[in-house]
C-alpha atoms as a PDB file:
ATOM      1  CA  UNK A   1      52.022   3.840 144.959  1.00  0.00           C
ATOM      2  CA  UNK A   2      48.433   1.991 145.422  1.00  0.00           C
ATOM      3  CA  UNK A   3      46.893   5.381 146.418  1.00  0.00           C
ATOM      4  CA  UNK A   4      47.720   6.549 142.878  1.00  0.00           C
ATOM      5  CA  UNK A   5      46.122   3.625 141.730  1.00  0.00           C
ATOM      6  CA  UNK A   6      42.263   2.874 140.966  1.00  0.00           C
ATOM      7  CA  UNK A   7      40.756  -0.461 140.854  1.00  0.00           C
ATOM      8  CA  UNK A   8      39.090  -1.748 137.503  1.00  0.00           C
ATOM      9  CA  UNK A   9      36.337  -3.092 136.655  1.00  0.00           C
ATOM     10  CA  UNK A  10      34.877  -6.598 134.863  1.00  0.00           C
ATOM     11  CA  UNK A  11      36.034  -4.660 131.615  1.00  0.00           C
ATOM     12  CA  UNK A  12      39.642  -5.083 132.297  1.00  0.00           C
ATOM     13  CA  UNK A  13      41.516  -7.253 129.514  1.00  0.00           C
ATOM     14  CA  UNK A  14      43.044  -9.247 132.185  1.00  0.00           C
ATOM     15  CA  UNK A  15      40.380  -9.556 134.869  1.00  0.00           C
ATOM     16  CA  UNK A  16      40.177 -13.398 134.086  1.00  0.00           C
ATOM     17  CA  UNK A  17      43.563 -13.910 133.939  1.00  0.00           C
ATOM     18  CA  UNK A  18      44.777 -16.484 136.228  1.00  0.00           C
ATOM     19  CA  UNK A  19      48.789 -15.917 137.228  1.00  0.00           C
ATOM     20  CA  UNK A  20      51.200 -18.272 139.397  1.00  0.00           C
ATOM     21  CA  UNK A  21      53.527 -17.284 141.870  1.00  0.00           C
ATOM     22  CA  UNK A  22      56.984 -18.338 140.171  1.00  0.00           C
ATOM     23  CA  UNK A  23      57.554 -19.980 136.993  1.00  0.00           C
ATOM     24  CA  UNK A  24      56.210 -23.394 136.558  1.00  0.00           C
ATOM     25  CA  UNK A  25      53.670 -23.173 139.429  1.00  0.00           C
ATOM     26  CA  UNK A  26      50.093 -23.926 140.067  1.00  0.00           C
ATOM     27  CA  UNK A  27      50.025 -21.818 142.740  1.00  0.00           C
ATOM     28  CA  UNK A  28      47.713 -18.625 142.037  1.00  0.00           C
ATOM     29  CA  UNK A  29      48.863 -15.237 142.972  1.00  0.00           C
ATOM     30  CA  UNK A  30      46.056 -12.842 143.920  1.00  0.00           C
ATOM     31  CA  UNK A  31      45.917  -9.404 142.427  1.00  0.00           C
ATOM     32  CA  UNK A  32      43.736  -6.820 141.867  1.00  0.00           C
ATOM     33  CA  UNK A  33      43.532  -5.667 138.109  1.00  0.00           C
ATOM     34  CA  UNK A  34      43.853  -1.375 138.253  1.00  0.00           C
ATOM     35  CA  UNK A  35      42.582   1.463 135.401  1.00  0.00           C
ATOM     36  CA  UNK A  36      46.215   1.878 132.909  1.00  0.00           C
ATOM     37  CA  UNK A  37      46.520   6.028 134.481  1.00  0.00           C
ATOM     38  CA  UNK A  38      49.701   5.784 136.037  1.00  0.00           C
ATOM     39  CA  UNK A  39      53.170   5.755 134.506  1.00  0.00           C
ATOM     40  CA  UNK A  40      56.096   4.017 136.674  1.00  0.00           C
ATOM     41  CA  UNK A  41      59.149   4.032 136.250  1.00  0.00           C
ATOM     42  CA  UNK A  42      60.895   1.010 136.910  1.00  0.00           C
ATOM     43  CA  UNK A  43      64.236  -0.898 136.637  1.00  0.00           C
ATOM     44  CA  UNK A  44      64.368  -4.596 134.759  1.00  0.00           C
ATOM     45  CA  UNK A  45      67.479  -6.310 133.263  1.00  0.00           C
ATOM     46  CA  UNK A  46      67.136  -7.090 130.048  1.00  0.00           C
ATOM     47  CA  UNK A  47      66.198 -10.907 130.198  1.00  0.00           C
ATOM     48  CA  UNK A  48      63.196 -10.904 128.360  1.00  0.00           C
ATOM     49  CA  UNK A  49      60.982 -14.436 127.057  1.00  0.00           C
ATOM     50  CA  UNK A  50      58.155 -13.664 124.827  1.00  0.00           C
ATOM     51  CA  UNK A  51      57.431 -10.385 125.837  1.00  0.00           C
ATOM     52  CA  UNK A  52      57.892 -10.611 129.116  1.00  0.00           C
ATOM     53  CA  UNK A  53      60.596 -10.313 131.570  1.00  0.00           C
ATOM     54  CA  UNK A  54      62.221 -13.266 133.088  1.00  0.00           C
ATOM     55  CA  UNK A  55      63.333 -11.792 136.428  1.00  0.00           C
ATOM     56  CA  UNK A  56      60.700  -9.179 138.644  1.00  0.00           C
ATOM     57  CA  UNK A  57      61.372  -5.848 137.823  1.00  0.00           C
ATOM     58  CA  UNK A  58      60.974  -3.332 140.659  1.00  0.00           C
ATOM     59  CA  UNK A  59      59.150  -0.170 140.392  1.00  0.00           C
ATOM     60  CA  UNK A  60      61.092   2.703 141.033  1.00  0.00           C
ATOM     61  CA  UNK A  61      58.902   5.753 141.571  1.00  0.00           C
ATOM     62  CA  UNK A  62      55.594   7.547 139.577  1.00  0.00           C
ATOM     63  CA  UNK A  63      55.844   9.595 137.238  1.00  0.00           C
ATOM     64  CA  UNK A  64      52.901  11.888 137.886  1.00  0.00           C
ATOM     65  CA  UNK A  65      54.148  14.328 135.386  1.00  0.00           C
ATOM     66  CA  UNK A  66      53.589  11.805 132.442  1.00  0.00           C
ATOM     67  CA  UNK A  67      50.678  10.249 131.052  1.00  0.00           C
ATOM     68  CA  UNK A  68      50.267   6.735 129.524  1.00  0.00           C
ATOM     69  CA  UNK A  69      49.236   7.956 126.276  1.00  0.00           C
ATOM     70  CA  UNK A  70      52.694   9.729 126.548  1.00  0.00           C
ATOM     71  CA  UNK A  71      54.899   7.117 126.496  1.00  0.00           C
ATOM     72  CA  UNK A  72      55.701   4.921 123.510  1.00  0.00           C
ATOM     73  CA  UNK A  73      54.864   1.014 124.039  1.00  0.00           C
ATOM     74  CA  UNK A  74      57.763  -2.149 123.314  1.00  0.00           C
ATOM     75  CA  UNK A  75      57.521  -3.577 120.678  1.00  0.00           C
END
């Protein structure tokens, strides 16, 4: 899917965000922060700890025919 996806800018709400690897490391993970255009479907159980989910959730394929201000955001 990263040739759907476009890379953003200093702008990004989480371009200073500094992630970890697993849970309760120090480790960082590199990422690349992307512009919110694509919708994914993906599959997560439903294990979830202050708004996020506690186990990876795997994407499962775009949906090109959807936009993101189609889809309604969790609460």
């Amino acid at each position: 899917m990263r040739w759907l996806l476009n890379p953003a800018g200093p702008g990004h709400a989480w371009w200073h965000m500094r992630l970890t690897v697993t849970w309760g490391s120090r480790e960082p993970l590199a990422f690349t922060c992307v512009e919110p255009e694509l919708v994914v479907e993906f599959l997560g159980d439903t294990a979830i700890d202050s708004g996020r989910w506690r186990h990876p959730v795997k994407a499962q394929r775009a949906r090109t025919d959807l936009r993101p201000t189609d889809i309604t955001p969790f609460d």
